[in-house]
Protein backbone atom coordinates (compact mmCIF):
# COMPACT_ATOMS: atom_id res chain seq x y z
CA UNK A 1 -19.44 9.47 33.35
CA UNK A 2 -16.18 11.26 34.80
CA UNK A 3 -18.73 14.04 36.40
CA UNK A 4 -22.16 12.91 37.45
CA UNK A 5 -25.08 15.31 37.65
CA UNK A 6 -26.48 14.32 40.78
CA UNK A 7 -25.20 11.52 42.84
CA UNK A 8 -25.47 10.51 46.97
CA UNK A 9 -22.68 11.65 49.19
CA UNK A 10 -22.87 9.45 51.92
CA UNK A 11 -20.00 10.67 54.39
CA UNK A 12 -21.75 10.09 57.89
CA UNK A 13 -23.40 7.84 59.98
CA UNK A 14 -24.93 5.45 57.25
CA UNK A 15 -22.90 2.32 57.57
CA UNK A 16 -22.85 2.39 61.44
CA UNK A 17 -26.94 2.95 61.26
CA UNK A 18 -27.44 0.31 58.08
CA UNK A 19 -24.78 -1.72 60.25
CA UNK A 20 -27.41 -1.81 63.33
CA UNK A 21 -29.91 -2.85 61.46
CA UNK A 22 -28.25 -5.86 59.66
CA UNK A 23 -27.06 -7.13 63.19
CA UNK A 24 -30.36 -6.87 64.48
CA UNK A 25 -31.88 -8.14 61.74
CA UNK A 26 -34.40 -5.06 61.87
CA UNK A 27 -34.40 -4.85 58.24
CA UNK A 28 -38.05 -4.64 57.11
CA UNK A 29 -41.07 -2.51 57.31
CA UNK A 30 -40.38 -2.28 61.19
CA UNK A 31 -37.95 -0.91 63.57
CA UNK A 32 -36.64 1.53 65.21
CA UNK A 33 -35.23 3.84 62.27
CA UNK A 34 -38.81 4.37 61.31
CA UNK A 35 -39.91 6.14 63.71
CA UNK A 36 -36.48 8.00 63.87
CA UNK A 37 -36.86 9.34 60.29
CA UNK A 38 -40.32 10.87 60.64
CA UNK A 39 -39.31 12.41 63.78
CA UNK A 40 -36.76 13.35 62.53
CA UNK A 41 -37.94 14.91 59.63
CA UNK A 42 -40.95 16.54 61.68
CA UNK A 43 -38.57 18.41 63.45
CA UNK A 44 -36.43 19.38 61.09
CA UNK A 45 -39.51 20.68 58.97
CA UNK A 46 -41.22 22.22 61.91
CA UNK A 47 -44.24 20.32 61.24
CA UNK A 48 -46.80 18.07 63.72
CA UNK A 49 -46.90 14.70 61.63
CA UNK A 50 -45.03 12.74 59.55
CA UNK A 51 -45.62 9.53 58.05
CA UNK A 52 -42.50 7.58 55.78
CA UNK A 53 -43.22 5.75 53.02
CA UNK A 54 -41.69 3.92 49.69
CA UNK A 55 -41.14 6.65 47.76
CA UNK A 56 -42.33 10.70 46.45
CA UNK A 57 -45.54 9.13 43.84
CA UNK A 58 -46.76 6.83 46.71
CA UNK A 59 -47.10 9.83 48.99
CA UNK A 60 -48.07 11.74 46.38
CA UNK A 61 -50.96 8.83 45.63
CA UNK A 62 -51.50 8.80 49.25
CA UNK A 63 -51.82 12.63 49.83
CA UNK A 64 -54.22 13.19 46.77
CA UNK A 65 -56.89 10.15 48.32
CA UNK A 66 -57.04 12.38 51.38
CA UNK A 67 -57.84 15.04 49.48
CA UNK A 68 -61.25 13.26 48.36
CA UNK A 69 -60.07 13.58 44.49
CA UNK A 70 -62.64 11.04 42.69
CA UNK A 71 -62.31 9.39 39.67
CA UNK A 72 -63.50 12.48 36.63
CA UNK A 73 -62.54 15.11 39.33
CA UNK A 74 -59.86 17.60 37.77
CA UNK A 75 -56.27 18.58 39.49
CA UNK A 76 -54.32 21.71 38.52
CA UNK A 77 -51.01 20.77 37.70
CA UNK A 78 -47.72 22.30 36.41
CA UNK A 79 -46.49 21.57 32.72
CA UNK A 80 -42.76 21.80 33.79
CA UNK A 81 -42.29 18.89 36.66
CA UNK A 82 -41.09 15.24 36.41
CA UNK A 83 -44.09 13.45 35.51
CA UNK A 84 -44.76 11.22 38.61
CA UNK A 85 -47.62 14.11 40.21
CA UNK A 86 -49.03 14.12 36.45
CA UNK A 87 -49.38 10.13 36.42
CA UNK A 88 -50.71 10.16 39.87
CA UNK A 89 -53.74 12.04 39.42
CA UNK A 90 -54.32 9.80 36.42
CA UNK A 91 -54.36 6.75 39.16
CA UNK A 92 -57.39 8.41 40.55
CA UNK A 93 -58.75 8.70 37.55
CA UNK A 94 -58.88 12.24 37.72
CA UNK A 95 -57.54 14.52 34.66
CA UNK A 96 -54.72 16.77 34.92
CA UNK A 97 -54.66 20.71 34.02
CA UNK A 98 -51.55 22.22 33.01
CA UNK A 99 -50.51 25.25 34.17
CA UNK A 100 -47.38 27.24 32.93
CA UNK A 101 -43.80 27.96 34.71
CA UNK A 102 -42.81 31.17 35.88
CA UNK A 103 -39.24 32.63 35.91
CA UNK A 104 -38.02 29.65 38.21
CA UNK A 105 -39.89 26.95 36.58
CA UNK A 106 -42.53 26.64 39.21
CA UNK A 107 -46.44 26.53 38.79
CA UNK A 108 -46.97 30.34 37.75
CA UNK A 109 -49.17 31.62 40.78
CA UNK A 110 -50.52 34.59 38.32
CA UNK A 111 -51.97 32.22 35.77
CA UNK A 112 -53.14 29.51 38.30
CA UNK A 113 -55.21 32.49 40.01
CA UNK A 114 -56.55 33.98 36.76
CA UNK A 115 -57.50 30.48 35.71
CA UNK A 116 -59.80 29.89 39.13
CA UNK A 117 -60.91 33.26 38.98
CA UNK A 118 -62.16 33.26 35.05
CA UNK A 119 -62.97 29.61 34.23
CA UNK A 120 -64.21 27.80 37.24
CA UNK A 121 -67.42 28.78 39.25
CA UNK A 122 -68.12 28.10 42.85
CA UNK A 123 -71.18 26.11 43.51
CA UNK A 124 -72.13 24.56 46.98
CA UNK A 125 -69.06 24.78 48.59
CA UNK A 126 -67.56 23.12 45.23
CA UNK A 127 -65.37 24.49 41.98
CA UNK A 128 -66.24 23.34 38.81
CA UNK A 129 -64.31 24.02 35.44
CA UNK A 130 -66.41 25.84 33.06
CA UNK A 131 -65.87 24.40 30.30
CA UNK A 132 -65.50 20.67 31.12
CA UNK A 133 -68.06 20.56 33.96
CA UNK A 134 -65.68 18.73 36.23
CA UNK A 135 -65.06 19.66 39.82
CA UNK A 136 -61.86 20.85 40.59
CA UNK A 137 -60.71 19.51 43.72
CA UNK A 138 -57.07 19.90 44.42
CA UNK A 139 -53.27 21.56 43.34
CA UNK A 140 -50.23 19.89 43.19
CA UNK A 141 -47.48 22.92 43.36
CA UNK A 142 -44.04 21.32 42.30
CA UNK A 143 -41.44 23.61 43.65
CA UNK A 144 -39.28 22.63 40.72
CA UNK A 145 -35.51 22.16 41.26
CA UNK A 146 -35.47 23.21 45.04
CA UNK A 147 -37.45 26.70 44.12
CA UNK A 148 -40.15 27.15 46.40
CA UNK A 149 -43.14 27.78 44.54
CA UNK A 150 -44.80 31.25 45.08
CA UNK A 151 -47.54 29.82 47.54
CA UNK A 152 -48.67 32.96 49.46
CA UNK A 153 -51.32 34.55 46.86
CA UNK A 154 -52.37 30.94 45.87
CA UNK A 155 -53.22 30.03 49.75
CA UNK A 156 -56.28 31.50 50.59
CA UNK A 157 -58.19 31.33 47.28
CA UNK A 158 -58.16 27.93 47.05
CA UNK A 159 -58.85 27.42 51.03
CA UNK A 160 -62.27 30.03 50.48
CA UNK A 161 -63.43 27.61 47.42
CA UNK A 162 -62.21 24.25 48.97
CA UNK A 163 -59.19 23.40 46.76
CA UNK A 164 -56.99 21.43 48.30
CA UNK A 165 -53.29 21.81 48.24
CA UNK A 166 -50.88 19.35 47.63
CA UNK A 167 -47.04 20.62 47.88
CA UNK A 168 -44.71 18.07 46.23
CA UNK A 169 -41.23 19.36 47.72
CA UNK A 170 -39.40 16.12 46.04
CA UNK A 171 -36.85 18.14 44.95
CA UNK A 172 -36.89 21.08 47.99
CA UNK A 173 -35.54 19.35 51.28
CA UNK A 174 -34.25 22.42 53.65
CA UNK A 175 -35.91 25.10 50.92
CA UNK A 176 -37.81 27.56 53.58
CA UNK A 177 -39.91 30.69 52.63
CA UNK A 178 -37.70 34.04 54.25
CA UNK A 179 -40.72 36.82 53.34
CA UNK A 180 -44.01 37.43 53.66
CA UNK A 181 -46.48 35.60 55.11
CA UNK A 182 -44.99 31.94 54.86
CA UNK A 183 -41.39 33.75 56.35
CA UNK A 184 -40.26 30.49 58.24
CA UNK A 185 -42.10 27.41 56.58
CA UNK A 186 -40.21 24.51 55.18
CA UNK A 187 -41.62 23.92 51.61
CA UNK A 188 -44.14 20.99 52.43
CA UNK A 189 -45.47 22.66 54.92
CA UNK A 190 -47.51 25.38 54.19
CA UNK A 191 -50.35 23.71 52.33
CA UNK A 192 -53.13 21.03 53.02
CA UNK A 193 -50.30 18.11 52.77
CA UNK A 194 -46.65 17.95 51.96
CA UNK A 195 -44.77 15.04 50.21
CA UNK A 196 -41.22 15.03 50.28
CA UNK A 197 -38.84 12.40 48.17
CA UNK A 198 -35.33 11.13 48.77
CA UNK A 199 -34.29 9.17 45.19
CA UNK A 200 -30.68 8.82 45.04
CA UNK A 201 -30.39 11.60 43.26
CA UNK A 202 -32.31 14.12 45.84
CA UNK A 203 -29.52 16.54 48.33
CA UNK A 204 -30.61 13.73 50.71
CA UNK A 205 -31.36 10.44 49.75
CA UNK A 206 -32.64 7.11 51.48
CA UNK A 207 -32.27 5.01 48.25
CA UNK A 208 -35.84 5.63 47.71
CA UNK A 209 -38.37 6.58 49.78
CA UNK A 210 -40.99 9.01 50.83
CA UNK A 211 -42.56 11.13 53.44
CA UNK A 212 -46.04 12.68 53.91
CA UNK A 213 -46.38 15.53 56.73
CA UNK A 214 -49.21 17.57 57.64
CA UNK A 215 -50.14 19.44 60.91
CA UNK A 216 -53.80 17.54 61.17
CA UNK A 217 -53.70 14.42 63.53
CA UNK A 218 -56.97 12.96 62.13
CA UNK A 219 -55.33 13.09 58.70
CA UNK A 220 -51.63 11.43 59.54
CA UNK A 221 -53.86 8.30 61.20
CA UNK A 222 -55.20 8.09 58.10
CA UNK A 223 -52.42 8.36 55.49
CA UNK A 224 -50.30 5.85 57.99
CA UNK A 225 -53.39 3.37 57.69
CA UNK A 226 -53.44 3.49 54.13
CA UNK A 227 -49.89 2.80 53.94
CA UNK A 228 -49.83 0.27 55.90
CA UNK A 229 -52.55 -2.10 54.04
CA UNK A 230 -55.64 -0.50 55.91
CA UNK A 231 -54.76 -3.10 58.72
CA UNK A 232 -58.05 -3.00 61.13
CA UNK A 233 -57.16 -5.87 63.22
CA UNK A 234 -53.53 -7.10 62.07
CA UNK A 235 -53.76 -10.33 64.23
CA UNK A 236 -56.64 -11.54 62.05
CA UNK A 237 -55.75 -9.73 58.92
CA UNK A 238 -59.14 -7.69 58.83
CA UNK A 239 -59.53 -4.85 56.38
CA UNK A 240 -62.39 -2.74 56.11
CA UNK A 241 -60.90 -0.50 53.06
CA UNK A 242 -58.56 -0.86 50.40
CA UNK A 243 -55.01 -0.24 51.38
CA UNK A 244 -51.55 0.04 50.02
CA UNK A 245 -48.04 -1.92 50.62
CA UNK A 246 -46.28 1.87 50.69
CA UNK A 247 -44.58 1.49 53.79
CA UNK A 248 -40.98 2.43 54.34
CA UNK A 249 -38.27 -0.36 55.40
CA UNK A 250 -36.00 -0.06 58.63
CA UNK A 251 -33.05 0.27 56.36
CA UNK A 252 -34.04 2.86 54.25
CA UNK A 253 -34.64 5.11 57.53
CA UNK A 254 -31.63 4.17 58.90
CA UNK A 255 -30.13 5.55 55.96
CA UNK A 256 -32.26 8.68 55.94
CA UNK A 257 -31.48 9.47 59.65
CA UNK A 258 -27.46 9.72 58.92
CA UNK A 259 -28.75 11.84 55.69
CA UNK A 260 -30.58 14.24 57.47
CA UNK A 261 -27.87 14.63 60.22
CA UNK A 262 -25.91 16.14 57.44
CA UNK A 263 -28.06 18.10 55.29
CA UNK A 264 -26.95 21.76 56.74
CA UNK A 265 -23.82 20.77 55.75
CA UNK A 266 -24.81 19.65 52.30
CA UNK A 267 -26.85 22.96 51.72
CA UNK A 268 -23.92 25.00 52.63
CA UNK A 269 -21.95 23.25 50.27
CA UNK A 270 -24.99 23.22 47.59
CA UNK A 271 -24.48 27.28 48.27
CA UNK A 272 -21.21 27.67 47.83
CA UNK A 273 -21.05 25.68 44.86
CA UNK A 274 -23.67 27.63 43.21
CA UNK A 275 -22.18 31.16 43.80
CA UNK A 276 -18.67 29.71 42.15
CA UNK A 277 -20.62 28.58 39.20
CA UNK A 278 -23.19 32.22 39.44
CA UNK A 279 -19.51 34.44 39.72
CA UNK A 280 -17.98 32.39 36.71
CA UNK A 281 -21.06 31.74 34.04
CA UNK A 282 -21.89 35.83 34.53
CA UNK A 283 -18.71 35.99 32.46
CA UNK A 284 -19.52 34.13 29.23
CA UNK A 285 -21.55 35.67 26.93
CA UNK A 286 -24.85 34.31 26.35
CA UNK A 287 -24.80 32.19 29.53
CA UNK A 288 -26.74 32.63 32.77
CA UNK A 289 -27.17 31.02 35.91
CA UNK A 290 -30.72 30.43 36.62
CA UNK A 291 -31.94 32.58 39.26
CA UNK A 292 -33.43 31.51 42.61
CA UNK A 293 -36.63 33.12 44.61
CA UNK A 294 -35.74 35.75 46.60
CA UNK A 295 -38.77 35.11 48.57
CA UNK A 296 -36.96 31.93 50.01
CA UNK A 297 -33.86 30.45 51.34
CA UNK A 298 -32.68 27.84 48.51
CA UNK A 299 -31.60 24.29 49.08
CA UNK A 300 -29.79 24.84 45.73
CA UNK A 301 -30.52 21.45 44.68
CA UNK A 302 -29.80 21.64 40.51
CA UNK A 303 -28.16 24.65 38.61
CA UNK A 304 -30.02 25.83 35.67
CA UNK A 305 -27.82 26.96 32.56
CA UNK A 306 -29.69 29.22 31.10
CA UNK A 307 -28.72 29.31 27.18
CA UNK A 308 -28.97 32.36 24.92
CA UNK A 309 -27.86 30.45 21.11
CA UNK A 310 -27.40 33.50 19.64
CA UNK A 311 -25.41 35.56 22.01
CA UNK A 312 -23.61 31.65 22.71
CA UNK A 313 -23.11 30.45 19.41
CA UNK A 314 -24.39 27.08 20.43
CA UNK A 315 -27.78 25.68 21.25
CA UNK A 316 -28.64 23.57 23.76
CA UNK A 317 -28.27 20.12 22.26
CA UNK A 318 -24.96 20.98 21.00
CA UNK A 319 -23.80 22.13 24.44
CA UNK A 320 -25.10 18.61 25.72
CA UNK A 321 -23.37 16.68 23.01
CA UNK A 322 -19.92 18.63 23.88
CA UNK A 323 -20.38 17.82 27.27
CA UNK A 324 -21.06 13.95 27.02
CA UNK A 325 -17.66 13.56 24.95
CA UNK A 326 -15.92 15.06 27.76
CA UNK A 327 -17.57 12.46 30.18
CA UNK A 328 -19.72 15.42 31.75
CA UNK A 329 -23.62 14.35 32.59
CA UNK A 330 -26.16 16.98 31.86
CA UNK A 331 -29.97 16.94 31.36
CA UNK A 332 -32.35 19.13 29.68
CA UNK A 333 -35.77 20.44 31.37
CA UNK A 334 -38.04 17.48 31.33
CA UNK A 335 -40.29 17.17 27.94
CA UNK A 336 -43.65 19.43 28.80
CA UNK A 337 -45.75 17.42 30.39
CA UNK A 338 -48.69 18.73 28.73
CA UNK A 339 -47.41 17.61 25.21
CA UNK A 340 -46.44 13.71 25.92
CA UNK A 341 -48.58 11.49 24.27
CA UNK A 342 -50.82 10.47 27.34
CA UNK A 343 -52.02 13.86 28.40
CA UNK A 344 -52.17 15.91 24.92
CA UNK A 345 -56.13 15.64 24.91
CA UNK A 346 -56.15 17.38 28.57
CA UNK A 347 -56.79 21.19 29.39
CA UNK A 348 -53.44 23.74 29.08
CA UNK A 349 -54.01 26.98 30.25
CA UNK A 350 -51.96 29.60 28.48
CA UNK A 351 -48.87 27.63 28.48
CA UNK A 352 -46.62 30.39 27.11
CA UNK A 353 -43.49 30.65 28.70
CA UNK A 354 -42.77 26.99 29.71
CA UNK A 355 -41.75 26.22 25.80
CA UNK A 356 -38.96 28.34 26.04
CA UNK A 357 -37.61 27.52 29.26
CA UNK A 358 -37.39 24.29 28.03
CA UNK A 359 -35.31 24.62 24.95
CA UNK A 360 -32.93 27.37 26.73
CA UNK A 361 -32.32 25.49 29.86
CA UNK A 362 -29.71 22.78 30.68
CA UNK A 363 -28.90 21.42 34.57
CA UNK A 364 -25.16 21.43 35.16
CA UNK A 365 -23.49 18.68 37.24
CA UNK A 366 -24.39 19.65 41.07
CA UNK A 367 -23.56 16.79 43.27
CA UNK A 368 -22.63 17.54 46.98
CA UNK A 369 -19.25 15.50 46.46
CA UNK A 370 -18.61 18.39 43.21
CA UNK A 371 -15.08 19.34 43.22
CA UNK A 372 -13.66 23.12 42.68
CA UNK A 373 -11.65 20.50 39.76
CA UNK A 374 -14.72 19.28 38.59
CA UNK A 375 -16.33 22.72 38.58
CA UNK A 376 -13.77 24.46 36.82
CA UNK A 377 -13.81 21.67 33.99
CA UNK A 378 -17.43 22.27 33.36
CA UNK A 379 -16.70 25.88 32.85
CA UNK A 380 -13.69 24.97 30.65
CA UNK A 381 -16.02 24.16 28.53
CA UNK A 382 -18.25 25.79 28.44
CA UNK A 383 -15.34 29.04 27.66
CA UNK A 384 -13.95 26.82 24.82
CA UNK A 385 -16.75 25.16 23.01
């Protein structure tokens, strides 16, 4: 592709770091750029602990064990994520309810709340769904293309029935709440645990690679445990629980500490970049930028095209055929997760909106490296198609 939609800018420290490591030979699951990165990151996040690992789903896997979900326990879920905090739950052998998306293709709050409210009932300290019977023992709120999800009204509902709250903030490195109650919090940080990603494609990337934080000490001992093959004594290799090979290696860390060194730079650029594309979509008929919470300060991290066929005169599969023949990478809104073929027997709850957000939505090309030249071809076309 002449124009990516989302690829690494590496333009700092990360061959002098990587460098260090290779002459060192520090290049494995230990070393100093370990215990850089989750400093790092707790600082930059304001938050007390931080544990790395190999990537988002293994922290998500991680964070949802410490939440005591049990095999036949239920986990609310949004229809409109990638699919890796759907398949997790599934690992636990727990079963997945699918919530819709509101205006910014998060987990709708409203819904989620009239949906504990109306079909669950509290019972010993416990929910329990209705309907299936099954206890429902966590949330996994996706904020969804660097929106932060709208946490506040969700927060102490579940806390008073003992749902616990999983924030996957893959996709929202250096989103922070700017009203209300949560004015100040990284996104990740203002539920039960927060699991962050850095694929290549993230606004910060280590290659792969994950990171769990939470502000309970008890909790981060745990998850690092886990991670680390539920070593007990690891002179004589005892293990008294069942642990995973999740850990993190010195050279991914070392690539995340140059990374997060320049990520205010790369979310002023991620801003910029979306107000030239905002000013210059406004124009065409039928076209719209997707909109950002203004409950939050965005990382920006994909721009939503928002499609209206009639007004355009083109649908959205047309626009991304146009675009591939002109060497331009796009993607649609991920297929509803509530529809693919291993979750269509599982509970959706009033999935209305979500359909149409999906068949009126394509993400433009938003890399960090994004030219004005590159910009201004994408809107070429779109003007002339």
């Amino acid at each position: 592709m002449t124009i990516p939609l989302s690829v690494p800018h590496l333009s700092g420290n990360e061959w002098k770091y990587i460098k260090e490591c290779l002459d060192t030979e520090w290049v494995s699951s230990v070393g100093k750029y370990v215990d850089r990165f989750e400093k790092d990151i707790r600082e930059y996040v304001g938050i007390r602990y931080s544990v790395a690992c190999m990537n988002g789903t293994a922290a998500l896997q991680i964070a949802l064990s410490m939440a005591g979900v049990n095999p036949d326990d239920e986990v609310i879920v949004p229809t409109i994520t990638f699919i890796a905090p759907v398949n997790v739950v599934r690992y636990l052998g727990a079963e997945p309810v699918f919530m819709d998306c509101d205006l910014y293709y998060n987990l709708d709050a409203e819904k989620t709340l009239d949906f504990i409210e109306k079909e669950t009932v509290f019972q010993n300290g416990r929910v329990f769904n209705r309907k299936s019977g099954r206890r429902v023992a966590a949330i996994i709120p996706v904020h969804v293309f660097g929106n932060a999800v709208n946490l506040e009204p969700l927060l102490e509902p579940c806390k008073k029935r003992g749902i616990k709250v999983i924030e996957d903030a893959a996709e929202s490195m250096g989103t922070r709440y700017s009203k209300g109650k949560l004015a100040g919090k990284h996104t990740g940080t203002a539920g039960d645990i927060g699991c962050y990603s850095f694929n290549g494609n993230k606004i910060i990337t280590t290659g792969g690679g994950g990171v769990l934080v939470t502000g309970d000490e008890t909790m981060a001992d745990k998850m690092r445990y886990l991670t680390n093959q539920a070593k007990d004594d690891p002179v004589r290799y005892i293990h008294n629980e069942i642990g995973y090979n999740f850990r993190m290696t010195n050279l991914q860390a070392a690539l995340g500490v140059a990374q997060l060194e320049e990520l205010p730079k790369f979310l002023e650029i991620k801003k910029k970049n979306f107000r030239y594309y905002q000013k210059n979509i406004e124009k065409i008929p039928g076209l719209h930028l997707g909109e950002v919470p203004d409950y939050a300060d965005n990382n920006h991290w994909m721009y939503t095209l928002q499609i209206d066929p009639v007004l355009y005169g083109h649908n959205r599969e047309e626009l991304m055929f146009v675009f591939s023949e002109n060497g331009i990478q796009t993607r649609p809104v991920w297929y509803l997760n509530h529809l693919q073929r291993p979750y269509k027997n599982c509970l959706a709850y009033r999935v209305e909106r979500a359909p149409r957000m999906l068949e009126t939505t394509l993400n433009i090309p938003c890399s960090v490296n994004l030219t004005q030249e590159n910009m201004d071809e994408v809107l070429r076309i779109l003007k002339n198609v």
